[in-house]
PDB file of N, CA and C in Angstrom:
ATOM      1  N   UNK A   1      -9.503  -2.753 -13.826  1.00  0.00           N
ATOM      2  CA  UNK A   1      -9.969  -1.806 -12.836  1.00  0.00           C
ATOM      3  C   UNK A   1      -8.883  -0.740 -12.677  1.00  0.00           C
ATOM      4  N   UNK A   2      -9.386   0.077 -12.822  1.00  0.00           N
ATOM      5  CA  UNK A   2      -8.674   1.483 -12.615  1.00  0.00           C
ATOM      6  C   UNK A   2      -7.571   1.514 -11.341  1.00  0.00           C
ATOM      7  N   UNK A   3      -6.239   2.060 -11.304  1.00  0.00           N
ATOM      8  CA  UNK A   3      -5.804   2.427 -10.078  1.00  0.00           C
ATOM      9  C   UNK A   3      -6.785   3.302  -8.830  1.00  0.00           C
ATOM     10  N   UNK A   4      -7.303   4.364  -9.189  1.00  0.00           N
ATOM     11  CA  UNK A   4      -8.136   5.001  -8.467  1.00  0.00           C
ATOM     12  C   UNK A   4      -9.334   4.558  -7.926  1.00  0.00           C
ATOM     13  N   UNK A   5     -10.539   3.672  -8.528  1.00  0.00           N
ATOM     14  CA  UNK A   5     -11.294   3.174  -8.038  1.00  0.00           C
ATOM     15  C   UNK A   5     -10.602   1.941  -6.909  1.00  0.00           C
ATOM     16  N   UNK A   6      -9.610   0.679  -7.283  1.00  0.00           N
ATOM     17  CA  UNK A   6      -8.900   0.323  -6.180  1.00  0.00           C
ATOM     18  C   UNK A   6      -8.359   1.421  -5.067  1.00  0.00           C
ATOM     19  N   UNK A   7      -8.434   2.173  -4.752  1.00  0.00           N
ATOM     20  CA  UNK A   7      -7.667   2.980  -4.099  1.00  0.00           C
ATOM     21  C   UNK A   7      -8.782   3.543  -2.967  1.00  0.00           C
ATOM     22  N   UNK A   8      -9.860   3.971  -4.103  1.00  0.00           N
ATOM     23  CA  UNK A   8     -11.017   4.341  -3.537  1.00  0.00           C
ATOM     24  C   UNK A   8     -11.259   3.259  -2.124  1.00  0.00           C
ATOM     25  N   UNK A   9     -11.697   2.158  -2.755  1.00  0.00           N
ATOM     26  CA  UNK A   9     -12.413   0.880  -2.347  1.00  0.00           C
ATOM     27  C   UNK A   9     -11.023   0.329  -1.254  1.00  0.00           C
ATOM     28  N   UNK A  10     -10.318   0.495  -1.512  1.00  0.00           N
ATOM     29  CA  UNK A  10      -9.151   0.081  -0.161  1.00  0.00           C
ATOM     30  C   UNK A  10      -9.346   1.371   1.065  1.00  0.00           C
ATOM     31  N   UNK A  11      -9.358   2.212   0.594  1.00  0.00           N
ATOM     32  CA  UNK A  11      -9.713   3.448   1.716  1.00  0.00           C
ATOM     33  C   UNK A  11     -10.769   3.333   2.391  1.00  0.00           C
ATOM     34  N   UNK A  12     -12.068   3.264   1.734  1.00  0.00           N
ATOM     35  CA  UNK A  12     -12.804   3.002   2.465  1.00  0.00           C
ATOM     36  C   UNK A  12     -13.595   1.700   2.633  1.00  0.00           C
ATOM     37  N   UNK A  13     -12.731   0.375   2.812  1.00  0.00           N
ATOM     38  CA  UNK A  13     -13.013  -0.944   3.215  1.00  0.00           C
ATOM     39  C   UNK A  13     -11.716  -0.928   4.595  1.00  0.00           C
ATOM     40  N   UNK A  14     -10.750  -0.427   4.402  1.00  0.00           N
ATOM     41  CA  UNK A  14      -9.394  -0.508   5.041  1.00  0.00           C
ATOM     42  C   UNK A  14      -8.822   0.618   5.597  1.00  0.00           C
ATOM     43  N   UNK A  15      -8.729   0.530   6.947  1.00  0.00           N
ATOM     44  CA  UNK A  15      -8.630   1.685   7.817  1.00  0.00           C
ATOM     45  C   UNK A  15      -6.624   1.214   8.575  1.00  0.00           C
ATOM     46  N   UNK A  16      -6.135   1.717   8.501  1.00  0.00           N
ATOM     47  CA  UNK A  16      -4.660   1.676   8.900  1.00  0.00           C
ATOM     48  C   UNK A  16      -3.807   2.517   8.638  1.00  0.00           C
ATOM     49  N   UNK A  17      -2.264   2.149   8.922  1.00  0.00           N
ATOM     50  CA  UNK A  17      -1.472   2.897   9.138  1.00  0.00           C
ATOM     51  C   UNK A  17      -0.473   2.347   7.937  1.00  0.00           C
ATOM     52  N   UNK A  18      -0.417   3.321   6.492  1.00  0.00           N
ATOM     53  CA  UNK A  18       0.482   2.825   5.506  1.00  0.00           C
ATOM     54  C   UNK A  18       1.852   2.961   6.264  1.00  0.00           C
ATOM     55  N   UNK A  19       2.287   2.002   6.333  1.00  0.00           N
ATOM     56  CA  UNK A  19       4.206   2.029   6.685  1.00  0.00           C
ATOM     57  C   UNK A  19       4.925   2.424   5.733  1.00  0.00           C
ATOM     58  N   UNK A  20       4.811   1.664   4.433  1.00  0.00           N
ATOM     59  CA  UNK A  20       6.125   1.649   3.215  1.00  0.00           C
ATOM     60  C   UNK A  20       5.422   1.382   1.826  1.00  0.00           C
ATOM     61  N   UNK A  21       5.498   2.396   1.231  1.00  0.00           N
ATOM     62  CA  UNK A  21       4.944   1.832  -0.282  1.00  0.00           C
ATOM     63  C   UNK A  21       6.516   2.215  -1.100  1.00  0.00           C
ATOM     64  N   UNK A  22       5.968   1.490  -2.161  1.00  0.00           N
ATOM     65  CA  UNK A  22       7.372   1.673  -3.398  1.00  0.00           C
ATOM     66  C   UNK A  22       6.917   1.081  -4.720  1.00  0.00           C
ATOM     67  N   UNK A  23       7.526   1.701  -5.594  1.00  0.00           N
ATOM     68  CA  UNK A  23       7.175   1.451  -6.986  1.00  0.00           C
ATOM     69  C   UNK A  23       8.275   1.260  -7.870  1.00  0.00           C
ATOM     70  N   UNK A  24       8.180   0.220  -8.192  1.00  0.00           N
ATOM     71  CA  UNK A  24       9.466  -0.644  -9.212  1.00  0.00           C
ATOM     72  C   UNK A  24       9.176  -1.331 -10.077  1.00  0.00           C
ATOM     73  N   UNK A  25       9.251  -1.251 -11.429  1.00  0.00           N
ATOM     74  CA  UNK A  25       9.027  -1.835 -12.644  1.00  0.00           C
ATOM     75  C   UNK A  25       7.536  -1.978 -12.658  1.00  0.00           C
ATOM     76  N   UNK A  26       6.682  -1.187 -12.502  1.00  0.00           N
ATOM     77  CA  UNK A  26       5.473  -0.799 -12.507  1.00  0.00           C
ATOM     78  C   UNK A  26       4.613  -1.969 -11.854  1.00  0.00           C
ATOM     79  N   UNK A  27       5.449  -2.041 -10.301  1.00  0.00           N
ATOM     80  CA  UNK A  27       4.428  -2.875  -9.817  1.00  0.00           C
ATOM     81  C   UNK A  27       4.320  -2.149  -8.463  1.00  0.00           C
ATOM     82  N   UNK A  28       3.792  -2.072  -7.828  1.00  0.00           N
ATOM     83  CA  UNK A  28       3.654  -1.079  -6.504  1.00  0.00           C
ATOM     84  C   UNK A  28       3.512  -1.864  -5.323  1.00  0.00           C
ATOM     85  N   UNK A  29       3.859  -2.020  -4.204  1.00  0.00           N
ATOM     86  CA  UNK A  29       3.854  -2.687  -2.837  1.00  0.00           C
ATOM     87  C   UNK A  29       3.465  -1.630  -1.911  1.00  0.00           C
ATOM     88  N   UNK A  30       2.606  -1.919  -1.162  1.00  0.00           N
ATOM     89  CA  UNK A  30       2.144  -0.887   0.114  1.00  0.00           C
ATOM     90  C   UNK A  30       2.093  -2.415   0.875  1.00  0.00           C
ATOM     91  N   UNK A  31       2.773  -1.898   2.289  1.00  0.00           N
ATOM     92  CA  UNK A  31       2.918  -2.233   3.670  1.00  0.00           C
ATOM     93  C   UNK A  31       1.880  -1.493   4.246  1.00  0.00           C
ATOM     94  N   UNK A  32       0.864  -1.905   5.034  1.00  0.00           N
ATOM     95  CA  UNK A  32      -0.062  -1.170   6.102  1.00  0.00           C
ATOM     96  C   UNK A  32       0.154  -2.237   7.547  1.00  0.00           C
ATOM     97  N   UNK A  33       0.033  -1.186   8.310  1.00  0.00           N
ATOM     98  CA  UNK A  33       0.057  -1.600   9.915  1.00  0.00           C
ATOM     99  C   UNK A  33      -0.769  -1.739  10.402  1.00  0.00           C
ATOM    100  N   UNK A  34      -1.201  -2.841  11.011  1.00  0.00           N
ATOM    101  CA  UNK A  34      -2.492  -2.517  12.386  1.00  0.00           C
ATOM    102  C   UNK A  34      -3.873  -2.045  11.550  1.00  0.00           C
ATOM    103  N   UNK A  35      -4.073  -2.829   9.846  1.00  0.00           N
ATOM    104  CA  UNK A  35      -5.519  -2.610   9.182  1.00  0.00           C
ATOM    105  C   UNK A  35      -6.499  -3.233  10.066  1.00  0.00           C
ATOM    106  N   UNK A  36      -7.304  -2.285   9.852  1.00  0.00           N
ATOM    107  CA  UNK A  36      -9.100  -3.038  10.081  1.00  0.00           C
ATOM    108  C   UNK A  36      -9.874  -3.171   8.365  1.00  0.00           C
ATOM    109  N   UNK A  37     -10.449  -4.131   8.617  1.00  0.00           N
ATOM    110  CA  UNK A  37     -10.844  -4.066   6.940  1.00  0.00           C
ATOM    111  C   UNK A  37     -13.039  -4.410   7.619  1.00  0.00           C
ATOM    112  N   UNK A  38     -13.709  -3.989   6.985  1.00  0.00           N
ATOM    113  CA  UNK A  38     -14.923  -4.189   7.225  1.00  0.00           C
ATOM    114  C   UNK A  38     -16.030  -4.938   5.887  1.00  0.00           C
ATOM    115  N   UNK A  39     -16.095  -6.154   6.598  1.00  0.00           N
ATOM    116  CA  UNK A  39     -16.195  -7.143   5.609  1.00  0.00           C
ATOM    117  C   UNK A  39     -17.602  -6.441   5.121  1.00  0.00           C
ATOM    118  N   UNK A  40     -18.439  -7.226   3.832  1.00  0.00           N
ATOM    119  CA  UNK A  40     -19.383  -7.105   3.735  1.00  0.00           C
ATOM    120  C   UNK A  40     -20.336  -7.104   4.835  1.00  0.00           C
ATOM    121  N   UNK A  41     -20.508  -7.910   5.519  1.00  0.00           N
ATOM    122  CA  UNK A  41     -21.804  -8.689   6.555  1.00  0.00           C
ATOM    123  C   UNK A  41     -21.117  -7.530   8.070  1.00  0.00           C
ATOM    124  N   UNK A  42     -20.457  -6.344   7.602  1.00  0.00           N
ATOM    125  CA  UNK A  42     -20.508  -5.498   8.847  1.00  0.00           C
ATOM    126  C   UNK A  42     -18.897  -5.935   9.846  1.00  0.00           C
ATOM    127  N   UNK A  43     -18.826  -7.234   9.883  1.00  0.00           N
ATOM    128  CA  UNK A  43     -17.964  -7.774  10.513  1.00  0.00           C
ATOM    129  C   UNK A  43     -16.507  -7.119  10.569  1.00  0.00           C
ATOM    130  N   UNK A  44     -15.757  -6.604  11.402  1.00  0.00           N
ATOM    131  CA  UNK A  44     -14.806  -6.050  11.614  1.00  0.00           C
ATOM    132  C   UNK A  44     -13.382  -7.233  11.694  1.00  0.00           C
ATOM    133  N   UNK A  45     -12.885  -7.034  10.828  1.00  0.00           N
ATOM    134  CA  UNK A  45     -11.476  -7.790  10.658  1.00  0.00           C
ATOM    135  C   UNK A  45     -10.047  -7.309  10.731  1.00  0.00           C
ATOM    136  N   UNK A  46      -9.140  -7.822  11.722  1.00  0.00           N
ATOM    137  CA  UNK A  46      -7.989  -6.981  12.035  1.00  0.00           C
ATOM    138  C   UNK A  46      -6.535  -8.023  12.027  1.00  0.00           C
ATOM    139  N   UNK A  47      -5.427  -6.952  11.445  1.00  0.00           N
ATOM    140  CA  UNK A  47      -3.958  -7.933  11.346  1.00  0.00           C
ATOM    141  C   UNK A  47      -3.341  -7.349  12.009  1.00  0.00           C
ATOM    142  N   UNK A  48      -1.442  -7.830  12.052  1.00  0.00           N
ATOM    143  CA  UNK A  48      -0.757  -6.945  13.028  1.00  0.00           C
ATOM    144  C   UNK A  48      -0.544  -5.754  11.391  1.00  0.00           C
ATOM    145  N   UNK A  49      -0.137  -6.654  10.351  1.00  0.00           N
ATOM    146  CA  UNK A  49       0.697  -5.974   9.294  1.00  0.00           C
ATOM    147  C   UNK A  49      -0.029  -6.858   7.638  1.00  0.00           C
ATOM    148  N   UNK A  50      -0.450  -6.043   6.653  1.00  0.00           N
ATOM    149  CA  UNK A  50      -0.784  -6.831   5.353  1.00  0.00           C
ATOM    150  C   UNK A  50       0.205  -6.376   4.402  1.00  0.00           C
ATOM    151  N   UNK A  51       0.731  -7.214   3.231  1.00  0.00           N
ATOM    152  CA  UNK A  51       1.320  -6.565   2.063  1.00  0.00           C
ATOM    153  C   UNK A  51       0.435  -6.205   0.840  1.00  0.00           C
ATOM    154  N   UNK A  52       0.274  -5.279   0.563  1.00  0.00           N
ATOM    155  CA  UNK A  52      -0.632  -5.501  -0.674  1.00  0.00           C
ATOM    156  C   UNK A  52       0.168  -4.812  -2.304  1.00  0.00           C
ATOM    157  N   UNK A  53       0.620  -6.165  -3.023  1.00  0.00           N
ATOM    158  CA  UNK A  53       1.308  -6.098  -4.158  1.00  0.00           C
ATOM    159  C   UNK A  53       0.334  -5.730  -5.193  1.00  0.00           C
ATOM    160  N   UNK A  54       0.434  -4.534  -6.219  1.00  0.00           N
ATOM    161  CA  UNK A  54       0.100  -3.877  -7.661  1.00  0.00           C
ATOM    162  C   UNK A  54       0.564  -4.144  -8.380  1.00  0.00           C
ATOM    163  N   UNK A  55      -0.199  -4.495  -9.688  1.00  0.00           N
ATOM    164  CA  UNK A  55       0.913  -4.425 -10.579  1.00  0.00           C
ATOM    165  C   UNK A  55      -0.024  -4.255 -12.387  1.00  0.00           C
ATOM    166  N   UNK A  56       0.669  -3.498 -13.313  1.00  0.00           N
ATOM    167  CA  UNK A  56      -0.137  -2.814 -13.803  1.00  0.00           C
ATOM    168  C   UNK A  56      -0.250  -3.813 -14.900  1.00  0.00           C
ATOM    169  N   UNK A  57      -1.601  -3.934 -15.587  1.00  0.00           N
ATOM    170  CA  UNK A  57      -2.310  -4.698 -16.896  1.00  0.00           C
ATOM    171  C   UNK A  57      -1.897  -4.345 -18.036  1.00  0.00           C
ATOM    172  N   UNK A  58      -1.127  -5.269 -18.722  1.00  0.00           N
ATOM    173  CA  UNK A  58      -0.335  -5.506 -20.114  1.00  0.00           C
ATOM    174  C   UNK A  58      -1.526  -4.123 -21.118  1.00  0.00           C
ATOM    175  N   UNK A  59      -3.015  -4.643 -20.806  1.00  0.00           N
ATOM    176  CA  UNK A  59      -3.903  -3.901 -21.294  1.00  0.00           C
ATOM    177  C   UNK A  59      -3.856  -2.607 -21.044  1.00  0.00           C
ATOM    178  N   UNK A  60      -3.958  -1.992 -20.193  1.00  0.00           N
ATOM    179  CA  UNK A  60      -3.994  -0.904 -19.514  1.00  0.00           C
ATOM    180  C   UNK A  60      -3.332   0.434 -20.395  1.00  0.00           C
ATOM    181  N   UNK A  61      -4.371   1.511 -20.402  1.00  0.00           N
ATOM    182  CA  UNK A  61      -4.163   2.681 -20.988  1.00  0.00           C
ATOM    183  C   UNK A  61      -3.336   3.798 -19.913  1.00  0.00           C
ATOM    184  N   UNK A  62      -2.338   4.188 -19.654  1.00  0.00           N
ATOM    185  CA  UNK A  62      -2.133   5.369 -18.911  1.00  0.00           C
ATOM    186  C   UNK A  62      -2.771   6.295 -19.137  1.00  0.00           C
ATOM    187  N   UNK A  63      -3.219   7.389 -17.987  1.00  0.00           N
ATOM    188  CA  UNK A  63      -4.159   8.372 -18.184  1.00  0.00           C
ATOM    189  C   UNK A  63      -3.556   9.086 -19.488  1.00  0.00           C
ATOM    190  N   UNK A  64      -4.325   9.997 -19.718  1.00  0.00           N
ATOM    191  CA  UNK A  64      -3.731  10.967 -20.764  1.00  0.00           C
ATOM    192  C   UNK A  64      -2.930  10.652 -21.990  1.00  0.00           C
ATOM    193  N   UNK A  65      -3.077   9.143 -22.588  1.00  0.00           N
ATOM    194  CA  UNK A  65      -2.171   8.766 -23.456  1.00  0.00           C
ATOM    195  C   UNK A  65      -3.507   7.425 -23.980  1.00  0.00           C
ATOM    196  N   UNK A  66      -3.305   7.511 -25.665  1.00  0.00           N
ATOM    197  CA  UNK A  66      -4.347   6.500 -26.141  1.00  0.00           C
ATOM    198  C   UNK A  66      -3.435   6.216 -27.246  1.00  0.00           C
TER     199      UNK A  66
END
């Protein structure tokens, strides 16, 4: 799955306040504050703080490069 479609689909499933992202040896960490995430079935779900670790597929084409 694409970086961008994840990105898409976290934006609009996940409503918060990014604190800290960083990118190191091509794996990416975003810190968000105070997410709401909206489950399938409508249901509204909330934390104080989530980590959400990236990290890129051995497979994986970078844009613009084949």
């Amino acid at each position: 799955m694409c970086m961008r479609l994840v990105a898409w689909r976290l934006i609009h499933l996940c409503q918060g306040h990014l604190h800290t992202y960083r990118l190191c040896d091509d794996v990416w960490t975003f810190i968000v504050k105070n997410p709401n995430f909206k489950m399938e079935s409508n249901e509204m779900v909330s934390a104080q703080r989530i980590k959400i670790i990236a990290c890129k597929n051995g497979d994986a084409v970078e844009a613009g490069k084949k």
